[in-house]
C-alpha atoms as a PDB file:
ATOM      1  CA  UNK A   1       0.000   0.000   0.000  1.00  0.00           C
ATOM      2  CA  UNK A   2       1.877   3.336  -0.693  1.00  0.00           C
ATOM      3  CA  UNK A   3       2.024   5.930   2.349  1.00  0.00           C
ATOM      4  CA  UNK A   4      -0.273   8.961   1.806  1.00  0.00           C
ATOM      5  CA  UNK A   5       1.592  12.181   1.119  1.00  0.00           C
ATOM      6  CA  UNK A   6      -1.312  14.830   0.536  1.00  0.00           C
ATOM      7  CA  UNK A   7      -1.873  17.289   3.710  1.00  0.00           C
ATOM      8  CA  UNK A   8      -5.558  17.550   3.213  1.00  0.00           C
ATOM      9  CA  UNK A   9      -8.109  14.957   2.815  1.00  0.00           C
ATOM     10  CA  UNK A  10      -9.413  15.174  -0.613  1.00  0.00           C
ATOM     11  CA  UNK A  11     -13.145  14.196  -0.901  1.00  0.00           C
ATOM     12  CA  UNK A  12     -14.924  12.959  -4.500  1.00  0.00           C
ATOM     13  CA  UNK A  13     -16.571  15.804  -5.698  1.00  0.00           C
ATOM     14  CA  UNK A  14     -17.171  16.655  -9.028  1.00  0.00           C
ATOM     15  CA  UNK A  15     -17.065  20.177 -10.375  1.00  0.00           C
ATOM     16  CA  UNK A  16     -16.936  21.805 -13.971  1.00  0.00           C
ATOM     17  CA  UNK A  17     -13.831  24.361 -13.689  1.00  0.00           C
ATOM     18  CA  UNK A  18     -12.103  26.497 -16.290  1.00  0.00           C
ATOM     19  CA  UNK A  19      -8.615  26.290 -16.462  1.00  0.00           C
ATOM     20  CA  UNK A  20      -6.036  28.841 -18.247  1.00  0.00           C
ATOM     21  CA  UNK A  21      -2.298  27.342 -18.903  1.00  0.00           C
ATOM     22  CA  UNK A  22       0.288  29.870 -17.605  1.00  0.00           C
ATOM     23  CA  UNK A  23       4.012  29.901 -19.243  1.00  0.00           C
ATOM     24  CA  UNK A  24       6.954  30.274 -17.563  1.00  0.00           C
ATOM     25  CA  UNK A  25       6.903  34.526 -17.982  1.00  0.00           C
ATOM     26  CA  UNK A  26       3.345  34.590 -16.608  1.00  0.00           C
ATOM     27  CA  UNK A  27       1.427  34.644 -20.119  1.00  0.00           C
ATOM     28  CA  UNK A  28      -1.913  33.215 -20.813  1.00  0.00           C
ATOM     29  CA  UNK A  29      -1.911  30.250 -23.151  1.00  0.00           C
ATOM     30  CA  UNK A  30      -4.602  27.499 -23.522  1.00  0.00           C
ATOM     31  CA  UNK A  31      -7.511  28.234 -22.089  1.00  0.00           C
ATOM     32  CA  UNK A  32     -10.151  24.665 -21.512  1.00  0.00           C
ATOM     33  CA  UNK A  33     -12.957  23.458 -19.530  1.00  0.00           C
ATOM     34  CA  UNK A  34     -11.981  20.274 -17.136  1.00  0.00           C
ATOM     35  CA  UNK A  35     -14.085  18.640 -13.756  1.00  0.00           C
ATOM     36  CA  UNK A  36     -12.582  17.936 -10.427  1.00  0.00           C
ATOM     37  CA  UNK A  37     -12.590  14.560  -9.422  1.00  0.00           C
ATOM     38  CA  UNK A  38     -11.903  15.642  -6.139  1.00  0.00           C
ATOM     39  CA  UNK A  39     -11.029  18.763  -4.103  1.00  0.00           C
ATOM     40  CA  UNK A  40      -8.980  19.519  -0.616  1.00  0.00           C
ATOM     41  CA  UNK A  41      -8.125  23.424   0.842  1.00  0.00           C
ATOM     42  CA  UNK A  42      -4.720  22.906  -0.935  1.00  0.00           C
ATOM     43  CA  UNK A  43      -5.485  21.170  -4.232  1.00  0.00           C
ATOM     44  CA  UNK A  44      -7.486  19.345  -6.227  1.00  0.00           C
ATOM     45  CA  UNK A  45      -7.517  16.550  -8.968  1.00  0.00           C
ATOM     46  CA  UNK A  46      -9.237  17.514 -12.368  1.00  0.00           C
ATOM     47  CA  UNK A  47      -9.895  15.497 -15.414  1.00  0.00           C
ATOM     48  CA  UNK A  48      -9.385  17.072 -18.566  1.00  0.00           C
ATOM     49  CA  UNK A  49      -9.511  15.893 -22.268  1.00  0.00           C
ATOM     50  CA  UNK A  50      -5.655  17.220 -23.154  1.00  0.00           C
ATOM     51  CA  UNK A  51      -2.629  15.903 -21.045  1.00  0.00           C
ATOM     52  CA  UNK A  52      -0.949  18.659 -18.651  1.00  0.00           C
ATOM     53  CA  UNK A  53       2.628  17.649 -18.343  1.00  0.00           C
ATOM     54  CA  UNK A  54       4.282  18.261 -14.819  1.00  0.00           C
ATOM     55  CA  UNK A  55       5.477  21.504 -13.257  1.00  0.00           C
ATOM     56  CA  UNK A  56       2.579  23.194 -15.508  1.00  0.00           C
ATOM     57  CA  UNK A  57       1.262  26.205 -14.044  1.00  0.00           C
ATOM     58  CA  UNK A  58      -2.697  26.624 -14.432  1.00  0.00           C
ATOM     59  CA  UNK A  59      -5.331  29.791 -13.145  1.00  0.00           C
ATOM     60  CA  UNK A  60      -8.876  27.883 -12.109  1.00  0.00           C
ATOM     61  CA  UNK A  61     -12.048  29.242 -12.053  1.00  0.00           C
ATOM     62  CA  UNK A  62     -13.848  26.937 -10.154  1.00  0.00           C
ATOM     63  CA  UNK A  63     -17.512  26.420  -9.178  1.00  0.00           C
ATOM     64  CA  UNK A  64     -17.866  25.607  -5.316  1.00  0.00           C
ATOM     65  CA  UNK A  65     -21.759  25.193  -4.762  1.00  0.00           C
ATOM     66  CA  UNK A  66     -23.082  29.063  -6.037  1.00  0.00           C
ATOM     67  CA  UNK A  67     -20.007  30.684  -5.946  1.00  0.00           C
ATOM     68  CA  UNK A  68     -16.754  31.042  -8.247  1.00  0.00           C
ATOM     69  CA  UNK A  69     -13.296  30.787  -6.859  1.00  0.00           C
ATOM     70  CA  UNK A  70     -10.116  31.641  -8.952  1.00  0.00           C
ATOM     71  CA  UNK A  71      -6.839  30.042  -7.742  1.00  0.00           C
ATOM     72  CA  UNK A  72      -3.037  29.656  -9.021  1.00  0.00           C
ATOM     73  CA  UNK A  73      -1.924  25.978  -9.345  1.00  0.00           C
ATOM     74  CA  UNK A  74       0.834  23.719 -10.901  1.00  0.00           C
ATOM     75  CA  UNK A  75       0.690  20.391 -11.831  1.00  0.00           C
ATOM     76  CA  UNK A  76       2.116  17.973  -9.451  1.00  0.00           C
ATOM     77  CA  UNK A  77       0.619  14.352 -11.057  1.00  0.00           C
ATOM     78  CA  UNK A  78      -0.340  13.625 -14.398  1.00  0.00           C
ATOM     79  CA  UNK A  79      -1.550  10.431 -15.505  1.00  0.00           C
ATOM     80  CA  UNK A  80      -3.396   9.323 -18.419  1.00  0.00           C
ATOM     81  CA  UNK A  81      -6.576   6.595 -18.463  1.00  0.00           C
ATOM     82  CA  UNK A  82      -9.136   5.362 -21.346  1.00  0.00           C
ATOM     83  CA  UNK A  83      -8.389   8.631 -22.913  1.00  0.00           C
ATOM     84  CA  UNK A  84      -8.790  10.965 -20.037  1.00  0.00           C
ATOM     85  CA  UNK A  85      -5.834  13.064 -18.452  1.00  0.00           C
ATOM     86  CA  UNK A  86      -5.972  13.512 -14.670  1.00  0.00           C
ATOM     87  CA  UNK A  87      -3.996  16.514 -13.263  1.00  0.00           C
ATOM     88  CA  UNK A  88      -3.503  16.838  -9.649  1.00  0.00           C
ATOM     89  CA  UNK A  89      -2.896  20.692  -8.713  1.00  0.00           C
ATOM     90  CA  UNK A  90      -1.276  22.036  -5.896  1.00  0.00           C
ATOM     91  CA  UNK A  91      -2.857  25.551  -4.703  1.00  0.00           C
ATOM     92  CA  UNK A  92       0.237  28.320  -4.343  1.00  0.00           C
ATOM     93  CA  UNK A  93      -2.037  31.649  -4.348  1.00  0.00           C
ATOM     94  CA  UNK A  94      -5.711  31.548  -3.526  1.00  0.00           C
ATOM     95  CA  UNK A  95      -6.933  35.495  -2.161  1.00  0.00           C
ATOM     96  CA  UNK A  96      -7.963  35.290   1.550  1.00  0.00           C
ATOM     97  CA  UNK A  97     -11.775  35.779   0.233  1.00  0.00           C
ATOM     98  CA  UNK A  98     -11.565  32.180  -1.968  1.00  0.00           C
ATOM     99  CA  UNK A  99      -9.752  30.819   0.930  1.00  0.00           C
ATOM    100  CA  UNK A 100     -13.070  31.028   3.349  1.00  0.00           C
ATOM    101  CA  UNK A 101     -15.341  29.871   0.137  1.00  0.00           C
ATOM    102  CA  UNK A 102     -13.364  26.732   0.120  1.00  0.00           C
ATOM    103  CA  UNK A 103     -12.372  25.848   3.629  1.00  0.00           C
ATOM    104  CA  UNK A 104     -16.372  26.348   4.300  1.00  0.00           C
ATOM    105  CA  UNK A 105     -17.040  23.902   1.096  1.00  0.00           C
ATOM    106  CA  UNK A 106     -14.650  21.351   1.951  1.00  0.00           C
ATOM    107  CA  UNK A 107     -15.955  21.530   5.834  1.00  0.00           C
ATOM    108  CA  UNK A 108     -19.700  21.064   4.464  1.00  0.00           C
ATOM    109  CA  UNK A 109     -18.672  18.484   1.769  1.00  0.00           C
ATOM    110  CA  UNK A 110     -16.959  16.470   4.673  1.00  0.00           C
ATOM    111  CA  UNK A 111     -19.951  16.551   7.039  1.00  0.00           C
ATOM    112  CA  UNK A 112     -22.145  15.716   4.299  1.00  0.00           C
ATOM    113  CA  UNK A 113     -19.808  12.797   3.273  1.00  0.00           C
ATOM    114  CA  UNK A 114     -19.701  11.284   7.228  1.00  0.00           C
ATOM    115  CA  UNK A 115     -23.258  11.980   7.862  1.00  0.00           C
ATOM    116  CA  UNK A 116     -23.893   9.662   4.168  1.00  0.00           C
ATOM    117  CA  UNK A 117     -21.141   7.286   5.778  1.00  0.00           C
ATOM    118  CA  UNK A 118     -23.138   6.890   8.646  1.00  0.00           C
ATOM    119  CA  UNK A 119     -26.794   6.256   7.427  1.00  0.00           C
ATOM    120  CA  UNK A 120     -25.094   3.723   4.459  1.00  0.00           C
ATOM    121  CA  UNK A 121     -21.787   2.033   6.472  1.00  0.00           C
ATOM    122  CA  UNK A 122     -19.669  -0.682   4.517  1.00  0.00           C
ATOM    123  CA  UNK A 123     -20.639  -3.906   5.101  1.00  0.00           C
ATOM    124  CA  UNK A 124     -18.114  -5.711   7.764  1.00  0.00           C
ATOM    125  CA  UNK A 125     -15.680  -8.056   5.386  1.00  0.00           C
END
């Protein structure tokens, strides 16, 4: 089993985002439409129809419930399945505002999540 490096719990969620590729000089390049797969207060893994390579840097727009958040990210895991590209993104600038809009939706998701583990549990093995 490999040892779990993320510091935040990421749960499932799935959310259309916009995404804008950023060069190295801080241009806009591609600009694309992708879904999280799941989302944590420092990242999130989106699925996207392109492959990102590594190190990529990426501005999100992304819809949390009713409300937009825009965030700075790079690429940290890329992987490619049945002709999908996953991109995990590490958050290094979200404004203090976006911050609050996604600690509260990751705090909600997670009590929704437990209170949904707790009416369905697993079945002992």
């Amino acid at each position: 089993m490999s040892k779990e490096r993320r510091r935040y719990i990421r749960p499932e969620s799935l959310n259309l985002l916009d995404y804008l590729v950023v060069d190295d000089q801080g241009r806009p390049s591609e600009y694309s439409m992708a879904r999280t797969l799941n989302v944590s207060k420092g990242g999130i893994l989106m699925e996207t129809h392109i492959p990102l390579p590594k190190g990529q840097q990426v501005m999100i727009t992304l819809g949390l419930k009713d409300q937009l958040i825009d965030v700075m990210g790079r690429i940290v895991y890329s992987a490619s399945d049945a002709g999908w590209h996953h991109s995990g993104v590490e958050f290094f600038h979200v404004s203090d505002n976006d911050k609050r809009i996604l600690d509260s939706y990751v705090t909600a998701f997670h009590k929704l999540h437990a209170l949904d583990i707790a009416k369905h549990p697993m079945p002992a093995a």
